[in-house]
N, C-alpha and C. Protein backbone atom coordinates (compact mmCIF):
# COMPACT_ATOMS: atom_id res chain seq x y z
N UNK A 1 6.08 -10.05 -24.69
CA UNK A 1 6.83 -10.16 -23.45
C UNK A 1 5.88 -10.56 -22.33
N UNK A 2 6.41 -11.61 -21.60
CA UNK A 2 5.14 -12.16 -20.75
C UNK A 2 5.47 -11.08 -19.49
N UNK A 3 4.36 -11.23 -18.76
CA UNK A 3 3.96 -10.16 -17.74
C UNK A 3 5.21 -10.93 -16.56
N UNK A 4 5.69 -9.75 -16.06
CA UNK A 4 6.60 -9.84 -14.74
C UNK A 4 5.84 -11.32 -13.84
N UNK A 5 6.83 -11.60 -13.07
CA UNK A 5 6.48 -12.49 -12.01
C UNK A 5 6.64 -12.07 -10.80
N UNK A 6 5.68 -11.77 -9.68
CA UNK A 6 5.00 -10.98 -8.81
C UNK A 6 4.53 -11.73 -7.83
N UNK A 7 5.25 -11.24 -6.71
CA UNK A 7 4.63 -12.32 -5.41
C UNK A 7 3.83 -10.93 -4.29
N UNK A 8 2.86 -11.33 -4.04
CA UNK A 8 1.68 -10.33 -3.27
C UNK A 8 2.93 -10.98 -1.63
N UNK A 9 2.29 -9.69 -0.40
CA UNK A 9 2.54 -10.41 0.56
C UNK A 9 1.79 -9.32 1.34
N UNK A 10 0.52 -9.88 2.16
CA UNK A 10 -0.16 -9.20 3.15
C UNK A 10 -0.34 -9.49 4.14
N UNK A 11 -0.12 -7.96 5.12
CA UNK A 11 0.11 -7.76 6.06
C UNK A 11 -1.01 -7.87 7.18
N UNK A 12 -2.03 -7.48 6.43
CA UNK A 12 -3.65 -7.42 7.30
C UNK A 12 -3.87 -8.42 7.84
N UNK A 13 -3.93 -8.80 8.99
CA UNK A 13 -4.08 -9.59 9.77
C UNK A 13 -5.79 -10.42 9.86
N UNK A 14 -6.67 -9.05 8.86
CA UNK A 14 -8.17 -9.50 8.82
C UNK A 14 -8.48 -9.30 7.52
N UNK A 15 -7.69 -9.88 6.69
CA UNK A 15 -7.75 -9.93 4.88
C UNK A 15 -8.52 -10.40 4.55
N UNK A 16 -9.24 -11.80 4.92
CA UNK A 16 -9.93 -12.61 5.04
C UNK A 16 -10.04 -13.43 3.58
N UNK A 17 -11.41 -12.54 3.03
CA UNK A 17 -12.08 -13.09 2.15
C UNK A 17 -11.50 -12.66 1.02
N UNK A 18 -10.93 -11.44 1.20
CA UNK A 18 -9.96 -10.51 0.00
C UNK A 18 -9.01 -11.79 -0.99
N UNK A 19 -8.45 -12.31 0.17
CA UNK A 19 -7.23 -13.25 -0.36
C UNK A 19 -7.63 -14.23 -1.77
N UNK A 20 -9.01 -14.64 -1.97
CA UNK A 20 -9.40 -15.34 -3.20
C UNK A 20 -8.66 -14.56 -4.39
N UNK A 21 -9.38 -13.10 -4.36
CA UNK A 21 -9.25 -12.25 -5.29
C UNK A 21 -7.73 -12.05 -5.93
N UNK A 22 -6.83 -11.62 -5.08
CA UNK A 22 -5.70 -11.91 -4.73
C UNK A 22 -5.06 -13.04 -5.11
N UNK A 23 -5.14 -14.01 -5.01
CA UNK A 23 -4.34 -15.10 -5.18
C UNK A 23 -4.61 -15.82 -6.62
N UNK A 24 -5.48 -15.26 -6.98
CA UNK A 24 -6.07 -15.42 -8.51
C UNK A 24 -4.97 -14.75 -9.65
N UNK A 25 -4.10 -13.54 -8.92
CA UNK A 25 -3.48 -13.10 -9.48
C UNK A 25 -1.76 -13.52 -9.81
N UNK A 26 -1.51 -14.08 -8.42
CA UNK A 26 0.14 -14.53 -8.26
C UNK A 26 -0.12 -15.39 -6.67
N UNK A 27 1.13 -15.55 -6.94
CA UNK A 27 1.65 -16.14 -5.32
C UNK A 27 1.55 -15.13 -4.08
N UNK A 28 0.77 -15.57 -3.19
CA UNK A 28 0.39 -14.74 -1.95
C UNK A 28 1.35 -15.30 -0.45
N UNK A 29 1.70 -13.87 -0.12
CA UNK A 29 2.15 -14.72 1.51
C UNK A 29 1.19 -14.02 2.33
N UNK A 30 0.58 -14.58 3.16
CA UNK A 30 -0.01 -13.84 3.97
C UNK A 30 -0.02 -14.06 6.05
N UNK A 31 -0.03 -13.35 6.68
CA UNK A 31 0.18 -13.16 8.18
C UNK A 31 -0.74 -14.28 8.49
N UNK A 32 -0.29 -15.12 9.71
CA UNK A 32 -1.07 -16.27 9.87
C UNK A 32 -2.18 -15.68 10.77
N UNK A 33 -3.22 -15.24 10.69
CA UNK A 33 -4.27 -14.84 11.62
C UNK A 33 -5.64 -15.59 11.36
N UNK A 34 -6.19 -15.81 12.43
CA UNK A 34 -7.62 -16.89 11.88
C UNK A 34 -8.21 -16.87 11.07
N UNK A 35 -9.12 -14.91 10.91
CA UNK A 35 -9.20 -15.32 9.52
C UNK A 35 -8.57 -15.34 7.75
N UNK A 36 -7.55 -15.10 8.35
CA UNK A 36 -6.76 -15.09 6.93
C UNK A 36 -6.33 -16.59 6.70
N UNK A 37 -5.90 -17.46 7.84
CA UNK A 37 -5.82 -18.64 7.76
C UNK A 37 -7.46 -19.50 7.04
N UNK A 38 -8.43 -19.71 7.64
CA UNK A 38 -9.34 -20.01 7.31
C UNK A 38 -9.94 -19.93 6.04
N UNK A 39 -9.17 -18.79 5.18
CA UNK A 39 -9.24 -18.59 3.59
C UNK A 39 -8.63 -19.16 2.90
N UNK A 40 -7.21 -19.17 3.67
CA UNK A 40 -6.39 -19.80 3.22
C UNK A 40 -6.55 -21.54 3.27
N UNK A 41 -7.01 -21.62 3.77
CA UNK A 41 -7.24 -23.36 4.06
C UNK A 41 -8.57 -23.78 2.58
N UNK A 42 -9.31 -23.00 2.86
CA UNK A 42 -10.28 -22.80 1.63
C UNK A 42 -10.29 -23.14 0.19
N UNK A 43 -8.74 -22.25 0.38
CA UNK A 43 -7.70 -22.53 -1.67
C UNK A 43 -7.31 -23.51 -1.50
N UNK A 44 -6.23 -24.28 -0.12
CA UNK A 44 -5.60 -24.99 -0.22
C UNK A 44 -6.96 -26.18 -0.80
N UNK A 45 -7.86 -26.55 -0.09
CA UNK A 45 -8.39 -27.13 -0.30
C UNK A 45 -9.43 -27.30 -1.96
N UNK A 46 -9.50 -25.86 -2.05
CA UNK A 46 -10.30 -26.03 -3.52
C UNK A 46 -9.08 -25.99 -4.99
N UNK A 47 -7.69 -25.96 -4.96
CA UNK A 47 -6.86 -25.46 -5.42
C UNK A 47 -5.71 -26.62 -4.95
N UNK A 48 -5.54 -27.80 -4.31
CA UNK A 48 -4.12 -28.53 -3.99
C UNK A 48 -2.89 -29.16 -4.78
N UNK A 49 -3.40 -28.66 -6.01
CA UNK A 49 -2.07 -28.95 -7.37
C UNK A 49 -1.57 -27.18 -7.03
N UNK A 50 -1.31 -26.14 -6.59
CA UNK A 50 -0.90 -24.91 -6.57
C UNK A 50 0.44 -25.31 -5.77
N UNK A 51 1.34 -24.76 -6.02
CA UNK A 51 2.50 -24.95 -5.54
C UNK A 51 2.95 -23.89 -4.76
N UNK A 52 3.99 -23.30 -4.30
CA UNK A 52 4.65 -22.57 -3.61
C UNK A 52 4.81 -21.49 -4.43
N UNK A 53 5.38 -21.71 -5.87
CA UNK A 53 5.51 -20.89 -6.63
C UNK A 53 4.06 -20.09 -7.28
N UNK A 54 2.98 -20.67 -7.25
CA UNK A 54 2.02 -19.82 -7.50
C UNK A 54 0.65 -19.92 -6.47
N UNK A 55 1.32 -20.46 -4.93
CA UNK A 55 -0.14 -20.96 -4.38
C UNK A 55 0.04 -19.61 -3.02
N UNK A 56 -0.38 -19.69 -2.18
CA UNK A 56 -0.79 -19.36 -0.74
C UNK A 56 -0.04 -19.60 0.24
N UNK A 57 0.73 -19.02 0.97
CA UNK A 57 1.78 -19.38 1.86
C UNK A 57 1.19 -18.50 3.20
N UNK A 58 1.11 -19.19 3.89
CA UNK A 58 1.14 -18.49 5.17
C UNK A 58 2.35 -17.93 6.46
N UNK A 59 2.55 -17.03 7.17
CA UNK A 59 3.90 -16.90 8.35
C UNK A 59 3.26 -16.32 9.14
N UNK A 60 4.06 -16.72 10.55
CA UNK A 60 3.83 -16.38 11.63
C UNK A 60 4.32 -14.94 11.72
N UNK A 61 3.47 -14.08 12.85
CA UNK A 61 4.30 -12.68 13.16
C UNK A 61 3.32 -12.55 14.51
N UNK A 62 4.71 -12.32 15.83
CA UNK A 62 4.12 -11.62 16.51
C UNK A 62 3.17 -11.11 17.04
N UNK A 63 2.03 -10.95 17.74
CA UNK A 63 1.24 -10.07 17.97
C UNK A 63 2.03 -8.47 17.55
N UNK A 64 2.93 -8.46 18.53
CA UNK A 64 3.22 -7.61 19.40
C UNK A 64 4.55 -6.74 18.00
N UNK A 65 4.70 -7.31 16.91
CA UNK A 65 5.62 -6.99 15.98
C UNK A 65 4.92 -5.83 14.96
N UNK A 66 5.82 -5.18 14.71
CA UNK A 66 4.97 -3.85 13.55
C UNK A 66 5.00 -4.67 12.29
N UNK A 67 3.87 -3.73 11.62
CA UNK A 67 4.23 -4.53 9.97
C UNK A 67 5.41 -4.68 9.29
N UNK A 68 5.94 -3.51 9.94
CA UNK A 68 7.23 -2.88 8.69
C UNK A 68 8.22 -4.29 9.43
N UNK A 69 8.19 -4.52 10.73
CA UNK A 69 9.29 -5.36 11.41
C UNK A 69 8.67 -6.79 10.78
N UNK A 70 7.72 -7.20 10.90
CA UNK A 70 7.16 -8.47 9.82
C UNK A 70 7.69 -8.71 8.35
N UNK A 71 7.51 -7.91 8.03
CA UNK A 71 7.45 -7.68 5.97
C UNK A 71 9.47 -7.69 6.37
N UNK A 72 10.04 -7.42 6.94
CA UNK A 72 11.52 -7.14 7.17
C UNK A 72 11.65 -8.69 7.39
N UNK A 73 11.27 -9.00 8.52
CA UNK A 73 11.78 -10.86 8.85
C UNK A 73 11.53 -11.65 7.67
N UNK A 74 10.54 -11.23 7.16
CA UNK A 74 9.64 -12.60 5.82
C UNK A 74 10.85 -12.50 4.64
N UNK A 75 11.33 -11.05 4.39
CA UNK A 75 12.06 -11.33 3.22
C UNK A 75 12.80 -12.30 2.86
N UNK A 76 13.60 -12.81 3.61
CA UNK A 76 14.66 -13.64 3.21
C UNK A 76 14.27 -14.79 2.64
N UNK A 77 12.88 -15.30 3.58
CA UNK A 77 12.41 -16.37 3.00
C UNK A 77 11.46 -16.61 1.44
N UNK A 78 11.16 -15.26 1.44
CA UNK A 78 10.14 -14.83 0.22
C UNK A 78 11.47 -14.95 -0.62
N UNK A 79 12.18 -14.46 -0.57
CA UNK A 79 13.58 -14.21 -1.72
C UNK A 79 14.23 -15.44 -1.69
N UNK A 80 14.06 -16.43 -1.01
CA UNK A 80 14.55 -18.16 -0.71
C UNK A 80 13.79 -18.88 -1.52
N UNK A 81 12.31 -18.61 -1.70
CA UNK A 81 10.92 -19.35 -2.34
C UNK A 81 10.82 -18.57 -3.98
N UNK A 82 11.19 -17.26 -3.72
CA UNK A 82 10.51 -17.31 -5.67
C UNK A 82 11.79 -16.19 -6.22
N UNK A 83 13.23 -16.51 -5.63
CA UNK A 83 14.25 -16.20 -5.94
C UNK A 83 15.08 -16.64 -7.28
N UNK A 84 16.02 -16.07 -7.82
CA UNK A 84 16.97 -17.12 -8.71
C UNK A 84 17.56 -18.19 -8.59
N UNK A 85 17.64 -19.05 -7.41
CA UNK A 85 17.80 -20.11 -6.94
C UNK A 85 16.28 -20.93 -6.60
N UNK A 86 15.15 -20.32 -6.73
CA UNK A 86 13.96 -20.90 -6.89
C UNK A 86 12.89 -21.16 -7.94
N UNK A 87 12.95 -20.00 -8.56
CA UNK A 87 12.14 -19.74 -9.74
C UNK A 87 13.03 -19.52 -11.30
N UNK A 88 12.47 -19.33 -12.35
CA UNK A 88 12.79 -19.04 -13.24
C UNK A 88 12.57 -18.82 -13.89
N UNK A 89 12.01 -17.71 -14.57
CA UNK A 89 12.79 -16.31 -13.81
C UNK A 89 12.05 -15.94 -12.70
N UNK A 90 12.90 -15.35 -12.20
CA UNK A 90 12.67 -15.55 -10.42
C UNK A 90 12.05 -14.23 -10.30
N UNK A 91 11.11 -13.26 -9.23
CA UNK A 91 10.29 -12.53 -9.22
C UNK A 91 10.87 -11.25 -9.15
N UNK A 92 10.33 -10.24 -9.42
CA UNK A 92 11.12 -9.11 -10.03
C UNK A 92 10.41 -7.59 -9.65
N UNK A 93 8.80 -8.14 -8.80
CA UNK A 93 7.91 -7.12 -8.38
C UNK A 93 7.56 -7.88 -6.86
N UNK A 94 7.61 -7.23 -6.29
CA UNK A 94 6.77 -7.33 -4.77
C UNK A 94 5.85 -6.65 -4.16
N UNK A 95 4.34 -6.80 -4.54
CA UNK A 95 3.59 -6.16 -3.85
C UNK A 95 3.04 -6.10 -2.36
N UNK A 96 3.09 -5.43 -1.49
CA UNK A 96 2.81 -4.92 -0.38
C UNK A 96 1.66 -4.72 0.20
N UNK A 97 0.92 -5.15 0.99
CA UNK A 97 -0.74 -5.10 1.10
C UNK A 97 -0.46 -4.75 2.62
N UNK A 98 -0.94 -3.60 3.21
CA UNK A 98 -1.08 -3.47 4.46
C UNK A 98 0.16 -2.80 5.35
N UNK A 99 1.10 -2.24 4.56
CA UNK A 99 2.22 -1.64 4.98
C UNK A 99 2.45 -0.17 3.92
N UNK A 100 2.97 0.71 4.41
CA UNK A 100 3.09 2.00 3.26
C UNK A 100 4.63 1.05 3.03
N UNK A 101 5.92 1.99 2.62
CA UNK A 101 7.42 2.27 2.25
C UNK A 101 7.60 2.52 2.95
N UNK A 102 8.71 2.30 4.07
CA UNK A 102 9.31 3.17 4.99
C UNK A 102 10.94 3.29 4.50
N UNK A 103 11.91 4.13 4.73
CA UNK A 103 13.32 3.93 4.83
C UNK A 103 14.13 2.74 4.51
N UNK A 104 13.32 2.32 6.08
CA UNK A 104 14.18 0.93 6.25
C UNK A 104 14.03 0.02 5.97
N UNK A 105 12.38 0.05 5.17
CA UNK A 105 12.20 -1.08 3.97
C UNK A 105 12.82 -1.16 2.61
N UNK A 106 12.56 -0.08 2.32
CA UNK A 106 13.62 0.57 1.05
C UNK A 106 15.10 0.31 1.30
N UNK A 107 15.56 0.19 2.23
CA UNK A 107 17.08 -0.50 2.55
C UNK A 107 17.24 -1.83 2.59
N UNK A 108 15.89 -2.35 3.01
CA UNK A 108 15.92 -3.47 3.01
C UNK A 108 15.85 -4.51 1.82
N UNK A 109 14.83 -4.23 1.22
CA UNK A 109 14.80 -4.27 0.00
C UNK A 109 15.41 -3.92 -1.30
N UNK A 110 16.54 -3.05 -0.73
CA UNK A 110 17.42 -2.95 -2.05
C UNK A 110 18.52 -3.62 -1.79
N UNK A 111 18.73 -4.66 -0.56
CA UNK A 111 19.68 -5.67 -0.16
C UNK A 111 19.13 -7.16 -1.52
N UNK A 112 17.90 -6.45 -1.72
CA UNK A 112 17.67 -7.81 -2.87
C UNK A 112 17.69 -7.35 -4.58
N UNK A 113 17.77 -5.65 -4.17
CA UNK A 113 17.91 -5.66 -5.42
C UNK A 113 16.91 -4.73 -6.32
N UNK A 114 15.64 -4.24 -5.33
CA UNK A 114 14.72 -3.43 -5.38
C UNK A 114 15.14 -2.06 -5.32
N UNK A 115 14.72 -1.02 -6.65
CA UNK A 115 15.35 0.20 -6.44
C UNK A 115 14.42 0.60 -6.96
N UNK A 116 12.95 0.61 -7.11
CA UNK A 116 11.82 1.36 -7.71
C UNK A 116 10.27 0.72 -6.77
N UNK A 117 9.76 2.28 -6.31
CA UNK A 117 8.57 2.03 -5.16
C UNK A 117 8.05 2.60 -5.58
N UNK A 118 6.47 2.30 -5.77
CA UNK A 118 5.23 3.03 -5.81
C UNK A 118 4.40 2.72 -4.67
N UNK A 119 3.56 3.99 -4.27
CA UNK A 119 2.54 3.93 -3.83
C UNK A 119 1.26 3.35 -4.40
N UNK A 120 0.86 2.27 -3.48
CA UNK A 120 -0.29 1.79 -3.68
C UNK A 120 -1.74 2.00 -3.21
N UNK A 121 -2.86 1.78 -3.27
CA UNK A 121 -4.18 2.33 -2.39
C UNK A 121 -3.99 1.20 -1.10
N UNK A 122 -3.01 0.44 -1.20
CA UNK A 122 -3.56 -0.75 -0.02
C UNK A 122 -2.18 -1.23 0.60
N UNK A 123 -0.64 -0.17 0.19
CA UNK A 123 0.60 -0.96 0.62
C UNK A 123 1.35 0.00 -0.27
N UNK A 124 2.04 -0.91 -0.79
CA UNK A 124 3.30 -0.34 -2.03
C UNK A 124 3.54 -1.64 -2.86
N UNK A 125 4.03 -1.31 -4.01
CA UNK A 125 4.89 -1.76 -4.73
C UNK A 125 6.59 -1.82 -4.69
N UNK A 126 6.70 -2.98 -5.05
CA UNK A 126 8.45 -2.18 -4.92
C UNK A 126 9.00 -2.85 -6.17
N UNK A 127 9.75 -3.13 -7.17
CA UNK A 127 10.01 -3.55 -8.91
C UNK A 127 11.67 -3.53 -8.51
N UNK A 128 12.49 -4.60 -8.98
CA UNK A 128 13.80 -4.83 -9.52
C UNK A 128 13.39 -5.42 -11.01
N UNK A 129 14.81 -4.96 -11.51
CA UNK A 129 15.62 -5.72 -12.66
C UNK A 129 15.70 -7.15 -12.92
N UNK A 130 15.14 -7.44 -13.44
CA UNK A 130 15.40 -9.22 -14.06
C UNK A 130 17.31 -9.42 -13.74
N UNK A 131 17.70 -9.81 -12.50
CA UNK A 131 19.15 -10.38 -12.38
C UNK A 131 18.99 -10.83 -13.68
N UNK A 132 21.15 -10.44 -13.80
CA UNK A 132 21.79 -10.68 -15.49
C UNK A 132 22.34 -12.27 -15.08
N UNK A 133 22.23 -12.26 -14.07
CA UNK A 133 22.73 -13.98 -13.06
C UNK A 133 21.29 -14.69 -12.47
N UNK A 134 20.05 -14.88 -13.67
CA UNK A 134 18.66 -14.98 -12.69
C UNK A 134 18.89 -16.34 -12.73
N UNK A 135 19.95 -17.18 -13.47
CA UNK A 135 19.44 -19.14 -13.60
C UNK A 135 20.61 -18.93 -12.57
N UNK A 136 21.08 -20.12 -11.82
CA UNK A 136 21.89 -20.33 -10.48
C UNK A 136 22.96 -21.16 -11.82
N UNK A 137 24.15 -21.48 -11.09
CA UNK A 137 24.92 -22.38 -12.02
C UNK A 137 24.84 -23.89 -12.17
């Protein structure tokens, strides 16, 4: 059984150099901040056959926005990019870098379908079910 498909998304605004390590593993979104950008420009450049589905994505947030209110706006689009209408099979784990679980992420996230959270040393995890509807028609 091949290993889940897993999109990272961090919040740290000073991830920097971390992000290599990271992105070695799955598809990364990460907060557009200089130096997380500047790493990111790094892959793009040593790495430009990587796609959306397994490359480096960057988003804007706020100064002035909390993590939990960031990681809340990004979803839709994260679930737009490596969704059942994007991927196939479409991603089924979301790891969390730089945010704990709150409530209203856990609500939020079970609007997609997420009903299992772990604590992580650096964020959370959060795991859904392989949709029984994961190919689109």
């Amino acid at each position: 059984m091949p290993a889940p498909y897993r999109v990272f998304v961090v919040l740290d605004r000073e991830y920097g150099e971390r992000l290599s390590e990271l992105a070695a593993k799955g598809p990364v979104w990460i907060v557009d901040a200089p130096e997380n950008r500047a790493e990111a420009q790094k892959l793009w450049a040593a790495h430009p056959s990587r796609s959306r589905l397994d490359g480096v994505t960057t988003f804007k947030a706020a100064d002035d926005c909390s993590r939990e209110e960031t990681l809340i706006k990004e979803l839709d689009t994260i679930d737009e990019h490596h969704g059942a209408y994007s991927a196939d099979p479409p991603y089924t784990v979301l790891e969390v870098v730089g945010a704990d679980v709150s409530e209203r992420i856990k609500g939020e996230l079970a609007r997609f379908g997420f009903n299992e959270f772990q604590a992580t040393p650096n964020g959370f995890r959060a795991v859904r079910p392989l949709p029984t509807d994961a190919a689109p028609p």
